[in-house]
N, C-alpha and C. Protein backbone atom coordinates (compact mmCIF):
# COMPACT_ATOMS: atom_id res chain seq x y z
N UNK A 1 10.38 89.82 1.50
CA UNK A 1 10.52 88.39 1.55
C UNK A 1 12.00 88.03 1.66
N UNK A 2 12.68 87.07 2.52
CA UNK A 2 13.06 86.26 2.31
C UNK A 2 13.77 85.14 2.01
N UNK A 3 14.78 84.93 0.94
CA UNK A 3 14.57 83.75 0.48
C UNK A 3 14.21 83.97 -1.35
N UNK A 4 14.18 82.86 -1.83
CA UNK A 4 13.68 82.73 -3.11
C UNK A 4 12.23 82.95 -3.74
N UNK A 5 11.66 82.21 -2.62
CA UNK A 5 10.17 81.59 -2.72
C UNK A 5 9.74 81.86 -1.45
N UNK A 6 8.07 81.66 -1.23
CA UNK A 6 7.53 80.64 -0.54
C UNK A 6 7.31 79.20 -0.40
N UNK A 7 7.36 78.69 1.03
CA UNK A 7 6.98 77.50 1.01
C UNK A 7 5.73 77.21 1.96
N UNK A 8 5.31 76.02 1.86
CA UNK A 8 4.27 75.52 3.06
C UNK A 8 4.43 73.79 3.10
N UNK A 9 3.81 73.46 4.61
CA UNK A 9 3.89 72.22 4.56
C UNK A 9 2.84 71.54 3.98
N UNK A 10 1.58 72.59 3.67
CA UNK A 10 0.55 71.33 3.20
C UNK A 10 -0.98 72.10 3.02
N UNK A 11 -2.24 71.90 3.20
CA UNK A 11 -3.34 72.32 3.29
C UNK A 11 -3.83 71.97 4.51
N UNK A 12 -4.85 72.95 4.83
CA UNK A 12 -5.42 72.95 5.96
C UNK A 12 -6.60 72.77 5.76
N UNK A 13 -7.64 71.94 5.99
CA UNK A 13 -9.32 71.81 5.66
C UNK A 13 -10.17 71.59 6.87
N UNK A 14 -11.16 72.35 6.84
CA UNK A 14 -12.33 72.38 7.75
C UNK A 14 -13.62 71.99 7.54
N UNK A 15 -14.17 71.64 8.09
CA UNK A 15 -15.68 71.01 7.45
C UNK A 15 -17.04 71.71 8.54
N UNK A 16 -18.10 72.15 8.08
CA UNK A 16 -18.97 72.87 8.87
C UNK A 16 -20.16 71.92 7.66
N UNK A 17 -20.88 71.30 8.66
CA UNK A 17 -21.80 70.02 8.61
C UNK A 17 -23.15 70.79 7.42
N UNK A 18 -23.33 72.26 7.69
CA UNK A 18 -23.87 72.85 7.32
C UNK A 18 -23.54 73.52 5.72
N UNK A 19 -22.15 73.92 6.04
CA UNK A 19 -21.84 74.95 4.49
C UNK A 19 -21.34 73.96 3.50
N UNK A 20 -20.29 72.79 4.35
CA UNK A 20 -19.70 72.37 3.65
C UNK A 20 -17.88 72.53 4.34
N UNK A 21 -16.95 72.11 3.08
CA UNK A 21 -15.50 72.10 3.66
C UNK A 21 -14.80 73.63 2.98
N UNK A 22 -14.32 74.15 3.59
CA UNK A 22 -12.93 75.12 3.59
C UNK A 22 -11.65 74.57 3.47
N UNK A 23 -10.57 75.08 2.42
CA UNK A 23 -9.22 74.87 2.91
C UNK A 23 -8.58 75.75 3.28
N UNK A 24 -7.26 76.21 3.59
CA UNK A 24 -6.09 77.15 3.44
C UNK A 24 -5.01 76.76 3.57
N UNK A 25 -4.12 77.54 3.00
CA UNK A 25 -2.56 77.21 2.91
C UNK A 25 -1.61 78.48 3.68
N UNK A 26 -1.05 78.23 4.64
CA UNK A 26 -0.16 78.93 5.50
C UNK A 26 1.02 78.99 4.44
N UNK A 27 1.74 80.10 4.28
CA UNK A 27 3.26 79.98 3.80
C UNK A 27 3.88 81.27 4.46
N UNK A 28 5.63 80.76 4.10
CA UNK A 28 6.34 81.32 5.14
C UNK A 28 7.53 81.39 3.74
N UNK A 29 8.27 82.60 4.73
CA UNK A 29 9.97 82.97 3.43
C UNK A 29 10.71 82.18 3.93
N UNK A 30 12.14 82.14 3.58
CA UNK A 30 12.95 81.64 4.77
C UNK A 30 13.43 82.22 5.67
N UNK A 31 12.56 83.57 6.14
CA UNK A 31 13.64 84.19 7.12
C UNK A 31 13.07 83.55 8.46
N UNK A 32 14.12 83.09 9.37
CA UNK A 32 13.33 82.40 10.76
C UNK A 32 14.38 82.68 12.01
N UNK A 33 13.87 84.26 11.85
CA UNK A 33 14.17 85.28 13.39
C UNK A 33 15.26 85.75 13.07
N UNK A 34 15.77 86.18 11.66
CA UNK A 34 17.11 86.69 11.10
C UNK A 34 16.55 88.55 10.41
N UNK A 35 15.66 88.41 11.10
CA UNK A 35 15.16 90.28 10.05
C UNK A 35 16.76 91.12 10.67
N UNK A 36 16.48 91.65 9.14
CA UNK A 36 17.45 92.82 9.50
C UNK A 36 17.09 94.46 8.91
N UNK A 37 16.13 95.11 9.71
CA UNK A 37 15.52 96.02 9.18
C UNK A 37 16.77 97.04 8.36
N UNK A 38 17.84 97.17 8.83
CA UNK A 38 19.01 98.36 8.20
C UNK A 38 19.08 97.89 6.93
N UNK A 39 18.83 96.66 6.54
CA UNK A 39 19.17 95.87 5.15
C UNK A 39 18.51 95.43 4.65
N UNK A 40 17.17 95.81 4.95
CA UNK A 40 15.43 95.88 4.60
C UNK A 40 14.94 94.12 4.20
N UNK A 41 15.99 93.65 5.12
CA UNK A 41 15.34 92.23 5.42
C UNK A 41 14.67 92.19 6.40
N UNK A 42 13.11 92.01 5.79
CA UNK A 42 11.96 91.59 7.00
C UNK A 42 11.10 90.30 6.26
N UNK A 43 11.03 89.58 7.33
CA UNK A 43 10.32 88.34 7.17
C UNK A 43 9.27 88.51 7.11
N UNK A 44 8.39 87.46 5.68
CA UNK A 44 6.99 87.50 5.78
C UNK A 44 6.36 86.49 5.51
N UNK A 45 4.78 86.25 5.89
CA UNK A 45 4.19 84.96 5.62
C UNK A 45 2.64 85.52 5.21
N UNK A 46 1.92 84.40 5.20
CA UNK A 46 0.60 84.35 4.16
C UNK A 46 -0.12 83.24 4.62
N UNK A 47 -1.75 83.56 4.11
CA UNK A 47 -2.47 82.61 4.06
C UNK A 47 -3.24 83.09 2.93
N UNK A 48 -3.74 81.49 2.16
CA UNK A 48 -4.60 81.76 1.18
C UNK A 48 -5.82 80.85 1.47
N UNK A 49 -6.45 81.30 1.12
CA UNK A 49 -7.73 80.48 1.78
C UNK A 49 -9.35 80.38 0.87
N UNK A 50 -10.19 79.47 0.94
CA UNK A 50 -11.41 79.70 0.51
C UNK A 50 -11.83 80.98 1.13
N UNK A 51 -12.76 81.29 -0.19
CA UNK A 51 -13.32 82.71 0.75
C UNK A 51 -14.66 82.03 1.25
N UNK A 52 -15.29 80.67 0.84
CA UNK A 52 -16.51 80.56 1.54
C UNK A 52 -16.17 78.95 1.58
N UNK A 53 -17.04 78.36 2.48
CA UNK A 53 -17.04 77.04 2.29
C UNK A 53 -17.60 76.10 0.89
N UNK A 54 -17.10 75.17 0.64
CA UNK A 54 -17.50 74.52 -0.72
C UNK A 54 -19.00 73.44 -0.24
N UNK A 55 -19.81 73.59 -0.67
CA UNK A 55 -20.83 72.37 -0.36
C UNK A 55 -21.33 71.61 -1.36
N UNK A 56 -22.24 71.22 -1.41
CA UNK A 56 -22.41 70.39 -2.79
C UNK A 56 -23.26 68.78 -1.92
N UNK A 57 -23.40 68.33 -3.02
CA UNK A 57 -23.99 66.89 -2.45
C UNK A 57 -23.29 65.87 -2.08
N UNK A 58 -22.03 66.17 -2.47
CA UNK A 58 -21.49 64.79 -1.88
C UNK A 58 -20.09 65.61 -1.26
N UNK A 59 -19.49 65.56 -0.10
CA UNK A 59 -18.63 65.81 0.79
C UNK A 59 -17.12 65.50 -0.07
N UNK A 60 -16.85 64.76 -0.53
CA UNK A 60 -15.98 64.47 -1.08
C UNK A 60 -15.54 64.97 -2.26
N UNK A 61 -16.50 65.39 -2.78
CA UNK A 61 -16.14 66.23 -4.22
C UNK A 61 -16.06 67.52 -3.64
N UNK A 62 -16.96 68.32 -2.19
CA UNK A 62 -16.39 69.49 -1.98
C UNK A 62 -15.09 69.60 -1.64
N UNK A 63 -15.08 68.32 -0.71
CA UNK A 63 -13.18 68.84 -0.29
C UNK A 63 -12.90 68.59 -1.36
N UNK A 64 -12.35 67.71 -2.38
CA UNK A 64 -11.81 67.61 -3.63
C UNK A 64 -11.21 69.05 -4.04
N UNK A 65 -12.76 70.02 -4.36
CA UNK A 65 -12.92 71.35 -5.22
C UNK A 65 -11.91 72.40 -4.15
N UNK A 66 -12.47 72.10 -2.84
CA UNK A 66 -11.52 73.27 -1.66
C UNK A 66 -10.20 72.96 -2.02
N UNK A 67 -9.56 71.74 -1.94
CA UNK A 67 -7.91 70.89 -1.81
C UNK A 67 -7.72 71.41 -2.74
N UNK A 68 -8.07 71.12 -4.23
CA UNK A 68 -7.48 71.48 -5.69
C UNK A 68 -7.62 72.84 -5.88
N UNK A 69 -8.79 73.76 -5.18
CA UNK A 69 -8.06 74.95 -5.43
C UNK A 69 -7.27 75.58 -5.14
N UNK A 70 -7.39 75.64 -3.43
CA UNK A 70 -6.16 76.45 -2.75
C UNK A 70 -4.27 75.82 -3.52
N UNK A 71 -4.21 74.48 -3.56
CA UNK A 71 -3.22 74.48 -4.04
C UNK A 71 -2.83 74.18 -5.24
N UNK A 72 -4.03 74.79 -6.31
CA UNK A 72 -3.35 75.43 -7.76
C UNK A 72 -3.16 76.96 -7.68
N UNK A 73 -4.14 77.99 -7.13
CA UNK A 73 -3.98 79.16 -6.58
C UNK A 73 -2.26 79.12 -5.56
N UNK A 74 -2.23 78.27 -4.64
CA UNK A 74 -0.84 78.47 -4.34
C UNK A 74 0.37 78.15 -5.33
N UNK A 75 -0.24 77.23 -6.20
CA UNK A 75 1.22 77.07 -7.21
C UNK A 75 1.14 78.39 -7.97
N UNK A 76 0.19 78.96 -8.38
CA UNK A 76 -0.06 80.19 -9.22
C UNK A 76 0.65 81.19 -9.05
N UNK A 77 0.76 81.60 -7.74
CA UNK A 77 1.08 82.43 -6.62
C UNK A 77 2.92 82.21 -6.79
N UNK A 78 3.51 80.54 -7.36
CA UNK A 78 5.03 80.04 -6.48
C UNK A 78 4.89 79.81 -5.64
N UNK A 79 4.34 79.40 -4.61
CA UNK A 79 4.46 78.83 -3.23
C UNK A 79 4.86 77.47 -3.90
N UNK A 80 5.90 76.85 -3.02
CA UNK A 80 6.21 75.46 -3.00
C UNK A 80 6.18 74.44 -1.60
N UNK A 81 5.61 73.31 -1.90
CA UNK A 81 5.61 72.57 -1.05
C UNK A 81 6.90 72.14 -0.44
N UNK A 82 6.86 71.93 0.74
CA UNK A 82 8.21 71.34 1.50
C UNK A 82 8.14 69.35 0.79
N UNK A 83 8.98 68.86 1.12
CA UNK A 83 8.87 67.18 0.93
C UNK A 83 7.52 66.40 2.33
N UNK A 84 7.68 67.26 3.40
CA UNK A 84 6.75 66.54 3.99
C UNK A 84 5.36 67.14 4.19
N UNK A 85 5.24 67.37 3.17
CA UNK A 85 3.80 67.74 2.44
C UNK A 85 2.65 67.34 2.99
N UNK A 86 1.68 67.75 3.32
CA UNK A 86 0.29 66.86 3.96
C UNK A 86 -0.97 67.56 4.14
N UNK A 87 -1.72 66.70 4.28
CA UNK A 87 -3.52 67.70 4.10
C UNK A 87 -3.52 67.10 5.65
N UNK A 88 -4.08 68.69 6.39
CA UNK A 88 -4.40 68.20 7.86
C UNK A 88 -5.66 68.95 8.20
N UNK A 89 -6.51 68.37 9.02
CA UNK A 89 -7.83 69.11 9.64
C UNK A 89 -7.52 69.64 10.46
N UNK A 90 -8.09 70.90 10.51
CA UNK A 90 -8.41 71.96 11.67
C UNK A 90 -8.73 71.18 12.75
N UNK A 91 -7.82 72.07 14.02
CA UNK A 91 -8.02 71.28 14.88
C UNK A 91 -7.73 69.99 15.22
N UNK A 92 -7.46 69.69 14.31
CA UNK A 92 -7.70 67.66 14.28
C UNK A 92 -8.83 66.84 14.68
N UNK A 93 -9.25 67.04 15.12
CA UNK A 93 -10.56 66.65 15.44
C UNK A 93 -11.85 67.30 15.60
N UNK A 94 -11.52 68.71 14.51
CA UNK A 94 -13.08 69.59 14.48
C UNK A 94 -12.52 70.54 15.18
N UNK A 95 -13.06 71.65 14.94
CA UNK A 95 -13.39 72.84 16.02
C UNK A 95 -14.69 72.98 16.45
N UNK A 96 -14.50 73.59 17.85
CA UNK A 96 -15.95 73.32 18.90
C UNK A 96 -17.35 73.83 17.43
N UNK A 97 -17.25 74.58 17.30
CA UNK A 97 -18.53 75.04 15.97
C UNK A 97 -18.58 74.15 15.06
N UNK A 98 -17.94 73.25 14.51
CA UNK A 98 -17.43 72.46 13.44
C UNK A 98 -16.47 71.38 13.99
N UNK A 99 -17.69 70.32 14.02
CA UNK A 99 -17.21 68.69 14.72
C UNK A 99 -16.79 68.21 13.29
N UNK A 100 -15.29 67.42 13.32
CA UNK A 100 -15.15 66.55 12.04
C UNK A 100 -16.06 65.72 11.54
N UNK A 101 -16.27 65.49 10.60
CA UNK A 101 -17.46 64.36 10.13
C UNK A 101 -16.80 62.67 10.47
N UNK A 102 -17.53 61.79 10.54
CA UNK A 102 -17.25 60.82 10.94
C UNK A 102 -16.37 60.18 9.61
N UNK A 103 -15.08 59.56 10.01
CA UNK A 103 -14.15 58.80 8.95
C UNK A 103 -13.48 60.18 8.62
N UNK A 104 -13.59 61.23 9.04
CA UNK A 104 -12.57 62.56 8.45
C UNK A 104 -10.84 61.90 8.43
N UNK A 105 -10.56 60.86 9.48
CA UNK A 105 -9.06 60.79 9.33
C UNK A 105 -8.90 60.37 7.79
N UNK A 106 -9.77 58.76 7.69
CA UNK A 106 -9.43 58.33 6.27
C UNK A 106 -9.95 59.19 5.09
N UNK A 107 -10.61 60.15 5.15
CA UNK A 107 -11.32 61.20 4.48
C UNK A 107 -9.59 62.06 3.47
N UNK A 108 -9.43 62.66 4.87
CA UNK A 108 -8.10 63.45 4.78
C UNK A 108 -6.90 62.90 4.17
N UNK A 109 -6.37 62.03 4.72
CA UNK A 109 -5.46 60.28 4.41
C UNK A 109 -5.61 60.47 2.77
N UNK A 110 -6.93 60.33 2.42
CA UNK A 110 -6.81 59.82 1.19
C UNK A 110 -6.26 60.86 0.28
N UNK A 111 -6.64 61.66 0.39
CA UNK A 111 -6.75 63.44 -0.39
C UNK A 111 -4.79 63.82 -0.22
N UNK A 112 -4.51 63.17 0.92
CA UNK A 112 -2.89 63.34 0.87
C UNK A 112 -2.23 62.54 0.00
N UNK A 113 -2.99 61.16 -0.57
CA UNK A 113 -2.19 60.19 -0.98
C UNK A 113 -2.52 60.47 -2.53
N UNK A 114 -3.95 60.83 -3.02
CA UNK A 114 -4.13 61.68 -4.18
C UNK A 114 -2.89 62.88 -4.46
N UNK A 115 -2.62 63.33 -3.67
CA UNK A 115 -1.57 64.64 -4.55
C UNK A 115 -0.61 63.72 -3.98
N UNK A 116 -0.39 62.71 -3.72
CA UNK A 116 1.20 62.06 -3.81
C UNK A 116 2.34 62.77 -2.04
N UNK A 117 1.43 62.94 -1.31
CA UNK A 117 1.66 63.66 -0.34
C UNK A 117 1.73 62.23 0.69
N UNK A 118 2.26 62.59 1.73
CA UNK A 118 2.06 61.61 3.09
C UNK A 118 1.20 61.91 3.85
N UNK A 119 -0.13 60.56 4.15
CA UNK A 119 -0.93 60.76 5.30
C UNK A 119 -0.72 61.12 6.41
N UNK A 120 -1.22 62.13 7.12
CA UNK A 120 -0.40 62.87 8.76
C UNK A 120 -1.51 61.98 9.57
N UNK A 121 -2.43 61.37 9.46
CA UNK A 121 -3.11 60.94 10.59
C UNK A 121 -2.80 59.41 10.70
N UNK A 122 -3.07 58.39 11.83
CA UNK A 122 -2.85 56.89 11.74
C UNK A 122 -4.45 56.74 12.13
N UNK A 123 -4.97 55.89 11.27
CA UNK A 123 -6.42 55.60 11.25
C UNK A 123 -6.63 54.13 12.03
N UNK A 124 -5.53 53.19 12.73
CA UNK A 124 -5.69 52.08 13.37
C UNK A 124 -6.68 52.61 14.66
N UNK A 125 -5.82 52.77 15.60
CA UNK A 125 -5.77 52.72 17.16
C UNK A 125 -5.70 54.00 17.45
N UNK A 126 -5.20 54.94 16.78
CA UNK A 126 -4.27 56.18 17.37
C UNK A 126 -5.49 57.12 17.88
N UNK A 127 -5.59 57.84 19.19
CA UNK A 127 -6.31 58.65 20.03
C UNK A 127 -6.93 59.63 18.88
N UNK A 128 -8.27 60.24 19.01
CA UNK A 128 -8.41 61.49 18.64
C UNK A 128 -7.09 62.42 18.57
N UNK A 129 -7.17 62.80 16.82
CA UNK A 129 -5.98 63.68 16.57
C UNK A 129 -4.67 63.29 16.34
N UNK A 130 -4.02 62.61 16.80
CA UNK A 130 -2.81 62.15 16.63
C UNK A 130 -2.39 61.75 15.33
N UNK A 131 -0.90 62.56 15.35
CA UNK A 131 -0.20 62.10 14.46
C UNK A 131 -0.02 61.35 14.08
N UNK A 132 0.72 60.76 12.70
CA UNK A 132 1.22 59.88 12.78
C UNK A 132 2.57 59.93 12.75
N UNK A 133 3.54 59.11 12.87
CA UNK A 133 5.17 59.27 12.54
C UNK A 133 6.28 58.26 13.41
């Protein structure tokens, strides 16, 4: 590793209409294209992830259970969040096997503004997927 720590920008969540929602958390050291194998600096990264999807009866308490675990398991771990922190869907708009559920932007939105994070999607006008910023 690295660096001090890990960091990441945020959670990643998926929803399959069937199982239920998945999260994961990507993290990275700080090395970015500086390895120096003679000085046994090599860069490394991670994912932590549900091992199965969360389901349950109501959609919202699974993502809830997916969001809050992966990132108490990542604080567990030291991974730290960057400042522009954010919960984003796969894909952004579903993957072909796994269509977002309908309202997933404000779904997601909210779950960012719960951990005190910034919403990445604009729920007005803005095209399938799009950022916000």
């Amino acid at each position: 590793m690295i660096g001090p720590q890990y960091w990441s920008t945020g959670i990643t969540v998926s929803c399959d209409s069937r199982a239920g929602w998945g999260a994961h958390v990507d993290f990275y050291d700080d090395g970015h294209g500086d390895d120096d194998p003679e000085r046994g600096r090599i860069s490394t990264e991670g994912t932590l992830r549900t091992r199965y999807f969360v389901g349950g009866g109501d959609q919202v308490d699974a993502l809830t259970l997916a969001i809050d675990t992966v990132k108490a398991d990542a604080e567990k771990l030291g991974i730290a969040w960057s400042e522009a922190a954010t919960v984003y869907h796969a894909g952004d708009d579903g993957l072909p096997d796994q269509p977002a559920p309908e309202g997933w932007r404000e779904l997601v939105n909210s779950h960012a503004t719960r951990l005190g994070w910034q919403p990445a999607y604009r729920v007005d006008t803005a095209p399938s997927g799009e950022l916000s910023g």
